[in-house]
PDB file of N, CA and C in Angstrom:
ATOM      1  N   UNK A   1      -8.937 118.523  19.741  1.00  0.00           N
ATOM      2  CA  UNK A   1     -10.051 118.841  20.611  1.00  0.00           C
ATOM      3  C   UNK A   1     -11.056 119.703  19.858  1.00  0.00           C
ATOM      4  N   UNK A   2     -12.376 119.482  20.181  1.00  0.00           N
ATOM      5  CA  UNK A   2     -13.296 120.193  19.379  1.00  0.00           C
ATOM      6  C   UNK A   2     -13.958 121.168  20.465  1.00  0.00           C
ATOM      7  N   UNK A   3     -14.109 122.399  20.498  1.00  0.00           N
ATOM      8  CA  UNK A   3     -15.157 123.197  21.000  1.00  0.00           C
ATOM      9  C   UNK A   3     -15.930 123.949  20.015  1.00  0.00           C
ATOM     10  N   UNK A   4     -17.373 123.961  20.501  1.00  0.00           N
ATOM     11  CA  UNK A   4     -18.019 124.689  19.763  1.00  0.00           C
ATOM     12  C   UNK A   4     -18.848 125.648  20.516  1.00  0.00           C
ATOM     13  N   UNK A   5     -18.979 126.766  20.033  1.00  0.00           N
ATOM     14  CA  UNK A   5     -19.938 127.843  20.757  1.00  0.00           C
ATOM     15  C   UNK A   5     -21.613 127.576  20.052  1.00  0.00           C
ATOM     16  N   UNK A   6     -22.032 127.529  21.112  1.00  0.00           N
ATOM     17  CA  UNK A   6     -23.220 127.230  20.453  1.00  0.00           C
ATOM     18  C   UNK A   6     -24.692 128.473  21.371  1.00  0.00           C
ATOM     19  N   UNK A   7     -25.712 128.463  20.740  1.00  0.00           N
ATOM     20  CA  UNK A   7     -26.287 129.708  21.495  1.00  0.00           C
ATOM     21  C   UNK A   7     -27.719 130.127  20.721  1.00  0.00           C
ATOM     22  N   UNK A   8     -29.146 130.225  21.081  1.00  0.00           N
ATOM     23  CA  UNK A   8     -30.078 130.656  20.517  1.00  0.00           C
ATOM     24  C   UNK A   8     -29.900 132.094  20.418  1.00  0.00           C
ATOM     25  N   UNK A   9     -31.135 132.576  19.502  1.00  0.00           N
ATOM     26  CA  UNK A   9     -31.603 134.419  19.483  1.00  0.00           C
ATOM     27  C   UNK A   9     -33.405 134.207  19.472  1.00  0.00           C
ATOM     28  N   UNK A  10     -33.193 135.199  20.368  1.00  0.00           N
ATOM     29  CA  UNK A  10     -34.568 135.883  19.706  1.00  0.00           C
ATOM     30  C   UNK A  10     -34.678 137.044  19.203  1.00  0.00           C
ATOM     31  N   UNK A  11     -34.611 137.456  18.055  1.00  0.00           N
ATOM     32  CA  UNK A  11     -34.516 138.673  17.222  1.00  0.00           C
ATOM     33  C   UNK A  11     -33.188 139.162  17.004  1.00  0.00           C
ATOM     34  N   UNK A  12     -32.430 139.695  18.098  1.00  0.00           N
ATOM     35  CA  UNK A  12     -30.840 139.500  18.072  1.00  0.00           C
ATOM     36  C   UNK A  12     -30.173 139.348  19.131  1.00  0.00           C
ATOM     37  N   UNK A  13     -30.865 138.758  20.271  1.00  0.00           N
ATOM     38  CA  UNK A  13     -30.534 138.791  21.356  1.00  0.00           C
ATOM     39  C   UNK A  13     -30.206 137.366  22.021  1.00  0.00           C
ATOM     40  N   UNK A  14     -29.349 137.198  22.261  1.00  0.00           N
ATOM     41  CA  UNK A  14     -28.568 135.508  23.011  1.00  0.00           C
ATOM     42  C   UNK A  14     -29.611 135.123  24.036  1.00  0.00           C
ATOM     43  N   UNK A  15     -30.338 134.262  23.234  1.00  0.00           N
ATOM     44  CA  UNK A  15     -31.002 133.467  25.122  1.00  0.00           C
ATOM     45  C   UNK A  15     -30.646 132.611  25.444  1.00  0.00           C
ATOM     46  N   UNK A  16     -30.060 131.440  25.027  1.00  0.00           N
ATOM     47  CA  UNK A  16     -28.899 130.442  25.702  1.00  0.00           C
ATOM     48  C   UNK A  16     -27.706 130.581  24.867  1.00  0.00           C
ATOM     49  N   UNK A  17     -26.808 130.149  25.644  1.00  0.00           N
ATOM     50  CA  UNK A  17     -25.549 129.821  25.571  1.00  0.00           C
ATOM     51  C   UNK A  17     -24.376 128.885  26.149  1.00  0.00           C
ATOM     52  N   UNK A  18     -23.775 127.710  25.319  1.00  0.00           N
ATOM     53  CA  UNK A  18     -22.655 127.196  25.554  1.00  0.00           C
ATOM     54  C   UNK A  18     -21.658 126.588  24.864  1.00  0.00           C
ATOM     55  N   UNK A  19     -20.828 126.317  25.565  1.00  0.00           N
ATOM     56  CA  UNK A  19     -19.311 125.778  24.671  1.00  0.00           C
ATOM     57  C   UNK A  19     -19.306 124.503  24.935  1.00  0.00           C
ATOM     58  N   UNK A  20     -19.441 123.843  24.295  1.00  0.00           N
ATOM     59  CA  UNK A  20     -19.714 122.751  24.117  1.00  0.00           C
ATOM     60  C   UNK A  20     -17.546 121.892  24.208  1.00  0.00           C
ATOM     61  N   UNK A  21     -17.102 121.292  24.493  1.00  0.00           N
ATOM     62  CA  UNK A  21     -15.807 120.527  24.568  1.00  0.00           C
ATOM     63  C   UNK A  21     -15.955 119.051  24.555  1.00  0.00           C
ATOM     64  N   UNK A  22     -15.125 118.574  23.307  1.00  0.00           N
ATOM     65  CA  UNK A  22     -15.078 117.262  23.071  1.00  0.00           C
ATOM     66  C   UNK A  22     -13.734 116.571  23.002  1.00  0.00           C
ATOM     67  N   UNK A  23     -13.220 115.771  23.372  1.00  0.00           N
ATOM     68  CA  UNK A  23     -11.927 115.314  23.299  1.00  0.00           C
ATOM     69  C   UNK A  23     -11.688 114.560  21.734  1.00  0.00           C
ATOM     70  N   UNK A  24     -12.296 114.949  20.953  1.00  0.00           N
ATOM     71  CA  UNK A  24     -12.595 114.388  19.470  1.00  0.00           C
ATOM     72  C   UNK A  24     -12.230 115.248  18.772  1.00  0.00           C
ATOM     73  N   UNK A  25     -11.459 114.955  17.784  1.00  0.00           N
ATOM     74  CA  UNK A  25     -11.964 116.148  16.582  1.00  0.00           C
ATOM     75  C   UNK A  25     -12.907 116.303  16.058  1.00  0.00           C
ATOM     76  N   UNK A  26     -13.015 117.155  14.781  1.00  0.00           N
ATOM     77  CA  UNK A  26     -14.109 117.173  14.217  1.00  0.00           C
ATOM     78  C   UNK A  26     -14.384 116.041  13.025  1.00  0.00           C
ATOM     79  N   UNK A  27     -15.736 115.782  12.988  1.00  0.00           N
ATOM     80  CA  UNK A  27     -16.340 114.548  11.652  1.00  0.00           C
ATOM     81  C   UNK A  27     -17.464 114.517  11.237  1.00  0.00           C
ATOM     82  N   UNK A  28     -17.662 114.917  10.263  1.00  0.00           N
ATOM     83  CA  UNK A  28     -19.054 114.491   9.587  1.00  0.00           C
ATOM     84  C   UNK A  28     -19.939 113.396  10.245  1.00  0.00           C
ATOM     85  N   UNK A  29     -19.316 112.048  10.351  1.00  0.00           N
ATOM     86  CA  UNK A  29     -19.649 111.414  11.016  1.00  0.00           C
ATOM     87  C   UNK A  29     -20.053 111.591  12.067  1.00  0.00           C
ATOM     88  N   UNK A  30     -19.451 112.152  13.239  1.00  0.00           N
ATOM     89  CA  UNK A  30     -19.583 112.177  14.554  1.00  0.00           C
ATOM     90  C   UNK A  30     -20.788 113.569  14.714  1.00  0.00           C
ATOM     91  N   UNK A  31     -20.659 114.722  13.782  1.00  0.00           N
ATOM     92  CA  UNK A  31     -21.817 115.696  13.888  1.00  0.00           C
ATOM     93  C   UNK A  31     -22.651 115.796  14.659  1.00  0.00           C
ATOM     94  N   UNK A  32     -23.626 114.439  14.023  1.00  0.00           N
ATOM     95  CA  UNK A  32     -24.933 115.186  14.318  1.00  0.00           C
ATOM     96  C   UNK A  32     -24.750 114.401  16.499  1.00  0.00           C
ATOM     97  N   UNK A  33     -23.672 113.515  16.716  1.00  0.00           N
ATOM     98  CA  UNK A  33     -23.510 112.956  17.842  1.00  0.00           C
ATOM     99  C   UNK A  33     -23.466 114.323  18.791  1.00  0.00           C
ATOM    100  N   UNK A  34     -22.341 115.248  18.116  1.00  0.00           N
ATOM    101  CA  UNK A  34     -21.813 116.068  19.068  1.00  0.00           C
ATOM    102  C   UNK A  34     -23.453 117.452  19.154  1.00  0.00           C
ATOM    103  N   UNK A  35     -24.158 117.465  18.081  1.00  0.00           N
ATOM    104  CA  UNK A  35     -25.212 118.142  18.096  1.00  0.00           C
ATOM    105  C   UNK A  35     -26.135 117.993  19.151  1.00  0.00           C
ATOM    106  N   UNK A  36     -26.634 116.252  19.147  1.00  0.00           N
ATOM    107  CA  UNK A  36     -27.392 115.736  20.247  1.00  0.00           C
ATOM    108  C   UNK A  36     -27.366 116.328  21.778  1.00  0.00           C
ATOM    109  N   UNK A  37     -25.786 116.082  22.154  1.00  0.00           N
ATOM    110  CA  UNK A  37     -25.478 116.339  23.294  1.00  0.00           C
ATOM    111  C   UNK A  37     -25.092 118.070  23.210  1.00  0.00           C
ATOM    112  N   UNK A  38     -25.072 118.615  22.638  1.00  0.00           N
ATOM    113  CA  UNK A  38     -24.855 120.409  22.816  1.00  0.00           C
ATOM    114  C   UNK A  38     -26.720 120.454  22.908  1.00  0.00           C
ATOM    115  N   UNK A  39     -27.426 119.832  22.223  1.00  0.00           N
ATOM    116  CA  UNK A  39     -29.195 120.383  22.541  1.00  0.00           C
ATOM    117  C   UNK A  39     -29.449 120.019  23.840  1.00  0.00           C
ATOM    118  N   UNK A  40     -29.190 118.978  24.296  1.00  0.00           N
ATOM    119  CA  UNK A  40     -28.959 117.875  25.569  1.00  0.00           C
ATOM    120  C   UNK A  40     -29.010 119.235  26.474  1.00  0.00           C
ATOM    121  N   UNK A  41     -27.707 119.630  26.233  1.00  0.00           N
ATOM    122  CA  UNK A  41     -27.467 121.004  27.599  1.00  0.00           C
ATOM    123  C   UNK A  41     -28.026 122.247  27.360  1.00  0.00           C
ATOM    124  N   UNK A  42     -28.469 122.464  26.276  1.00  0.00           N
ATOM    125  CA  UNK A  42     -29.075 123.919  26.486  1.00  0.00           C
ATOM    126  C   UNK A  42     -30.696 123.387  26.585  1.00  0.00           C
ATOM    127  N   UNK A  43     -31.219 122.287  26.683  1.00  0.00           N
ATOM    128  CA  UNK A  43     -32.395 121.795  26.731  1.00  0.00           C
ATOM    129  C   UNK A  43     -33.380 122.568  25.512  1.00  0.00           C
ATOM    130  N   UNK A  44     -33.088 121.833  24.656  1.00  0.00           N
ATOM    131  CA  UNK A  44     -33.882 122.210  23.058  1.00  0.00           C
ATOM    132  C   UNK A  44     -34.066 121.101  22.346  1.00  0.00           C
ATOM    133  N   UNK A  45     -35.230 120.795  21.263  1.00  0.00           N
ATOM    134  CA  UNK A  45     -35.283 120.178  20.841  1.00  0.00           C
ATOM    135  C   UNK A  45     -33.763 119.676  19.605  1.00  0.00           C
ATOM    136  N   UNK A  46     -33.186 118.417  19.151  1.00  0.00           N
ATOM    137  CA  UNK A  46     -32.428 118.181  18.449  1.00  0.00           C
ATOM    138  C   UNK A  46     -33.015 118.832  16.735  1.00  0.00           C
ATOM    139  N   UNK A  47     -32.090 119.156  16.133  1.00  0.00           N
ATOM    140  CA  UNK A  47     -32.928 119.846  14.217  1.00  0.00           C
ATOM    141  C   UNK A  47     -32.857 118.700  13.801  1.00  0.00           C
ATOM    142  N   UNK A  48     -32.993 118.666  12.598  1.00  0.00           N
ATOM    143  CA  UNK A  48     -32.903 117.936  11.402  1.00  0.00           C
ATOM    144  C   UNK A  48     -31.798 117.912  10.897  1.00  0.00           C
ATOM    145  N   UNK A  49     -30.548 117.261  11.062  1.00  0.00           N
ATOM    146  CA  UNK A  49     -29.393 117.847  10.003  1.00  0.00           C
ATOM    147  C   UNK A  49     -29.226 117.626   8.800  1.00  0.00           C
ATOM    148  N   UNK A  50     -28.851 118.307   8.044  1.00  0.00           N
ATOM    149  CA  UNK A  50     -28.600 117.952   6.449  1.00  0.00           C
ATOM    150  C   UNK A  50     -27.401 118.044   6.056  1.00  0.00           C
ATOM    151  N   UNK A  51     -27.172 117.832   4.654  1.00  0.00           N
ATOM    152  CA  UNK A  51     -25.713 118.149   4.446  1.00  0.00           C
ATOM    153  C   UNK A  51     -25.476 118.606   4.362  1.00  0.00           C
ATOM    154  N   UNK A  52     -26.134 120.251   3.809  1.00  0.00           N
ATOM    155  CA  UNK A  52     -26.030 121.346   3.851  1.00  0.00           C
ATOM    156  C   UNK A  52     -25.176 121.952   4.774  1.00  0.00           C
ATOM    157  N   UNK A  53     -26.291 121.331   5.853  1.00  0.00           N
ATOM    158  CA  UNK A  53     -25.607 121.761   7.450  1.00  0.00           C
ATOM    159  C   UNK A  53     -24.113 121.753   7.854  1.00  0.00           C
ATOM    160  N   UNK A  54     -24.241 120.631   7.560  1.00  0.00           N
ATOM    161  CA  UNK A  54     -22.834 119.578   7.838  1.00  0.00           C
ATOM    162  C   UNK A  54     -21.575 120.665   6.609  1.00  0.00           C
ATOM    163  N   UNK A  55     -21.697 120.868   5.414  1.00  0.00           N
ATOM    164  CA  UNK A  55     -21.457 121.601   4.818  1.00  0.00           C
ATOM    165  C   UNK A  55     -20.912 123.440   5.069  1.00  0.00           C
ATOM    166  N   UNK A  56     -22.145 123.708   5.685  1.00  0.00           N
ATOM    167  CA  UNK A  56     -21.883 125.010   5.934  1.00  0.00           C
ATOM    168  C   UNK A  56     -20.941 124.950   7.151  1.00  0.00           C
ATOM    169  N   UNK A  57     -21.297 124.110   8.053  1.00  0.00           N
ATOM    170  CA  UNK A  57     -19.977 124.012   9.128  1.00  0.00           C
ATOM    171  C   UNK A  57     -18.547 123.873   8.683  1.00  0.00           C
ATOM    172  N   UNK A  58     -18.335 122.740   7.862  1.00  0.00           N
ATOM    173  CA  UNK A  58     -17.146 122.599   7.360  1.00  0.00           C
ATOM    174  C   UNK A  58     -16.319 123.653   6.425  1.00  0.00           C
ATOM    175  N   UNK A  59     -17.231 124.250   6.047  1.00  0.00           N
ATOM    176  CA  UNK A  59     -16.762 125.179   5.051  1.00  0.00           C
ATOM    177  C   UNK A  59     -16.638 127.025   5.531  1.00  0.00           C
ATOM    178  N   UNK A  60     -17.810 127.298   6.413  1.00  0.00           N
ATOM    179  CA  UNK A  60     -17.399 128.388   6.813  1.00  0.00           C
ATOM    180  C   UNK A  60     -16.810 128.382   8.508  1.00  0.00           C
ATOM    181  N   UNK A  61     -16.920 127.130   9.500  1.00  0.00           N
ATOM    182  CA  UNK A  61     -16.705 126.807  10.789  1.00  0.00           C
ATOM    183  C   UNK A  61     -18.306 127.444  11.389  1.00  0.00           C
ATOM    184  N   UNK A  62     -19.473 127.798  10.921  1.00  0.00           N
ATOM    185  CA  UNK A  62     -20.627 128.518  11.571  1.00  0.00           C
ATOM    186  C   UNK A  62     -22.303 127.280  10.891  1.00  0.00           C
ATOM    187  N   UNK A  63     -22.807 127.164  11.361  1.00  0.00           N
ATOM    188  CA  UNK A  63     -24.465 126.680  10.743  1.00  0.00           C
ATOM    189  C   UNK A  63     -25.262 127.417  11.622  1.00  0.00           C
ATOM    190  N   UNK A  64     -26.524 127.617  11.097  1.00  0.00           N
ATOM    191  CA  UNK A  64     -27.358 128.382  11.685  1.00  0.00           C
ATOM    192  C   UNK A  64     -28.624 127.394  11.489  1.00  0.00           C
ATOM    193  N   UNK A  65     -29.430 126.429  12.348  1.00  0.00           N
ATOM    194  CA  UNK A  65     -30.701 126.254  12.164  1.00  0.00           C
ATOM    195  C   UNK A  65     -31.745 127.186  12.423  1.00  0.00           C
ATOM    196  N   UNK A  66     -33.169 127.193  11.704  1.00  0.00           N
ATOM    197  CA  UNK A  66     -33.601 128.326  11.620  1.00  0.00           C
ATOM    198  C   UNK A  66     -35.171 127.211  12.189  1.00  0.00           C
ATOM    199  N   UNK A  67     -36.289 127.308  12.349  1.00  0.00           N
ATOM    200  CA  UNK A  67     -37.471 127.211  13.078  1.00  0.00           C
ATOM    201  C   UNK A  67     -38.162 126.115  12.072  1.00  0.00           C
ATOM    202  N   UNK A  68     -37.693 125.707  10.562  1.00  0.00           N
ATOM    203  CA  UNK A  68     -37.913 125.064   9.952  1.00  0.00           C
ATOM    204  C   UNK A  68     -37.392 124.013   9.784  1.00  0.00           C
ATOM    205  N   UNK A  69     -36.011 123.883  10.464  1.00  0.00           N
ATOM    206  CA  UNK A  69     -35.216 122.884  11.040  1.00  0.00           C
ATOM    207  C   UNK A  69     -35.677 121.738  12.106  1.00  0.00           C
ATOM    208  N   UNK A  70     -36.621 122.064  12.747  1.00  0.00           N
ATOM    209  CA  UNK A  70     -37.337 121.323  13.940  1.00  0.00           C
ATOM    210  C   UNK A  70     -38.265 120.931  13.749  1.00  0.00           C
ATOM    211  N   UNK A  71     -38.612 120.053  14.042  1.00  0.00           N
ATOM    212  CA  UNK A  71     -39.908 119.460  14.309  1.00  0.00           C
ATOM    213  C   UNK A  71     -40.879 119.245  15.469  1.00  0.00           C
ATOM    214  N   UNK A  72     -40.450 119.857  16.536  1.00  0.00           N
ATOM    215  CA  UNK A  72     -40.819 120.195  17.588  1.00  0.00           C
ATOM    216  C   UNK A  72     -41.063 121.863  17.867  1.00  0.00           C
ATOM    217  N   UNK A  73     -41.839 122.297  18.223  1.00  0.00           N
ATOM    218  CA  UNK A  73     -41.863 123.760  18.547  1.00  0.00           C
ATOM    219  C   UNK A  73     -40.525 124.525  19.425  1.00  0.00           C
ATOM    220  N   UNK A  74     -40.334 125.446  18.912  1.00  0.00           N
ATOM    221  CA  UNK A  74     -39.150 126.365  19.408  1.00  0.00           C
ATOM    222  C   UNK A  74     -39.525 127.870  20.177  1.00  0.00           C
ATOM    223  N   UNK A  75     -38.999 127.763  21.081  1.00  0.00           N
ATOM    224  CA  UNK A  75     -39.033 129.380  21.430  1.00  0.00           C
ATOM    225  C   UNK A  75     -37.674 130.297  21.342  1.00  0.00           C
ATOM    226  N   UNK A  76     -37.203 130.213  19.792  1.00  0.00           N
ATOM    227  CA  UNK A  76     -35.738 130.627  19.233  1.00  0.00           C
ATOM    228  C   UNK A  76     -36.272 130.952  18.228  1.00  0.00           C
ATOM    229  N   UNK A  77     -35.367 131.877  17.485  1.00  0.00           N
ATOM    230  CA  UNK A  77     -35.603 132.303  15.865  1.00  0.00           C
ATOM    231  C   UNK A  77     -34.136 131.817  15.115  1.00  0.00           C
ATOM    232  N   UNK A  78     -33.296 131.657  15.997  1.00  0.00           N
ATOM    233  CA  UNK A  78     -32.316 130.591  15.282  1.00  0.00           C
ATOM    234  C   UNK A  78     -31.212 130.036  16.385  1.00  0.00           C
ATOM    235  N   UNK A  79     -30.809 128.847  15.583  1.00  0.00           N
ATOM    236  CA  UNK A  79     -30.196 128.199  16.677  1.00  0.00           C
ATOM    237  C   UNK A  79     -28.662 127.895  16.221  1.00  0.00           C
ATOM    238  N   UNK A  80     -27.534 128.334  16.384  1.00  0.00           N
ATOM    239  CA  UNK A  80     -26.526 129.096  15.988  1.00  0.00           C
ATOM    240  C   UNK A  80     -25.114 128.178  16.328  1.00  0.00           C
ATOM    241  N   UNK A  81     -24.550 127.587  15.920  1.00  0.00           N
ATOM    242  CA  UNK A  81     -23.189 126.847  16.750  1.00  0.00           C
ATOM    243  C   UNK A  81     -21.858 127.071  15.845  1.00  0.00           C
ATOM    244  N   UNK A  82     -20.691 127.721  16.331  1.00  0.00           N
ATOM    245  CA  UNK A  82     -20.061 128.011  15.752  1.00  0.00           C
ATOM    246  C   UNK A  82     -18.761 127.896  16.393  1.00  0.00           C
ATOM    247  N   UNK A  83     -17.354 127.566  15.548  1.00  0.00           N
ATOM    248  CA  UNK A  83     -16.579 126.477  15.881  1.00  0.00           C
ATOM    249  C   UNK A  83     -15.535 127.547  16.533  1.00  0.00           C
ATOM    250  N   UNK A  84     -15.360 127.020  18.136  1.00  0.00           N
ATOM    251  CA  UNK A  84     -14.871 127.626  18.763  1.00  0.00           C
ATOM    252  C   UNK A  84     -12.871 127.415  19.302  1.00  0.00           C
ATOM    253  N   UNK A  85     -12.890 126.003  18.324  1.00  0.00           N
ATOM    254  CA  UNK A  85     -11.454 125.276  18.581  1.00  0.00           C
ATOM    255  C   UNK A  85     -10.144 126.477  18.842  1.00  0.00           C
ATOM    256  N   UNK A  86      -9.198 126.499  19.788  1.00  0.00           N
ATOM    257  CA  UNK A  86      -7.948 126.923  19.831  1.00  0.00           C
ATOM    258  C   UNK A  86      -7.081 127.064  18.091  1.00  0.00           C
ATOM    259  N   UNK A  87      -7.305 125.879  17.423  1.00  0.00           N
ATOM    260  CA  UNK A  87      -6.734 125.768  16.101  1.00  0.00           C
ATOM    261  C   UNK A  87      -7.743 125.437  15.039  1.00  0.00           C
ATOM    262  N   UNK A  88      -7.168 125.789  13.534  1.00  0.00           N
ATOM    263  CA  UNK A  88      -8.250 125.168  12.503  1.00  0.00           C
ATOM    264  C   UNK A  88      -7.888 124.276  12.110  1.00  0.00           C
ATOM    265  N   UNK A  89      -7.376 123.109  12.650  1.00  0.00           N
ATOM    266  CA  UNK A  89      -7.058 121.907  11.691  1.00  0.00           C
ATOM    267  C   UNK A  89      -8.252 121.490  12.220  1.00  0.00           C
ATOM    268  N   UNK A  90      -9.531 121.514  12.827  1.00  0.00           N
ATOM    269  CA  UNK A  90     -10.678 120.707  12.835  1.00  0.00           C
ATOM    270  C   UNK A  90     -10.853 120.182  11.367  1.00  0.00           C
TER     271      UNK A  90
END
């Protein structure tokens, strides 16, 4: 099972927030799917993902998109999702 905490800032302060639950594990592949639908619910535009991205998740369980990530205007200074699973075999 995959959960992820996911959550904007403005400066350092949480303006949305949620946990996102998938009956999936985690996949490169599936990413930027499970991304779509976590923007879906906090109603934000979707980023750009890179591999980076995809990268920094896998490697530290955290990515941070930042205002240069979008292509749509933001009222966030970063947009934050970080892996909230019971276990780390994600």
């Amino acid at each position: 099972m995959l959960r992820i905490w996911s959550h904007t800032t403005v400066d350092t302060k949480i303006t949305r927030s949620f946990i996102y639950e998938s009956i999936d594990n985690f996949s490169e592949n599936t990413f930027r799917l499970h991304i779509e639908r976590i923007c879906h619910e906090l109603d934000i535009p979707t980023p750009i993902i890179l591999k980076t991205h995809i990268d920094s998740y896998v490697s530290f369980n955290t990515v941070t998109f930042y205002p240069r990530d979008f292509i749509e205007s933001i009222d966030f200074d970063k947009f934050i999702l970080e892996n909230a699973s019971i276990n780390s075999d994600n």
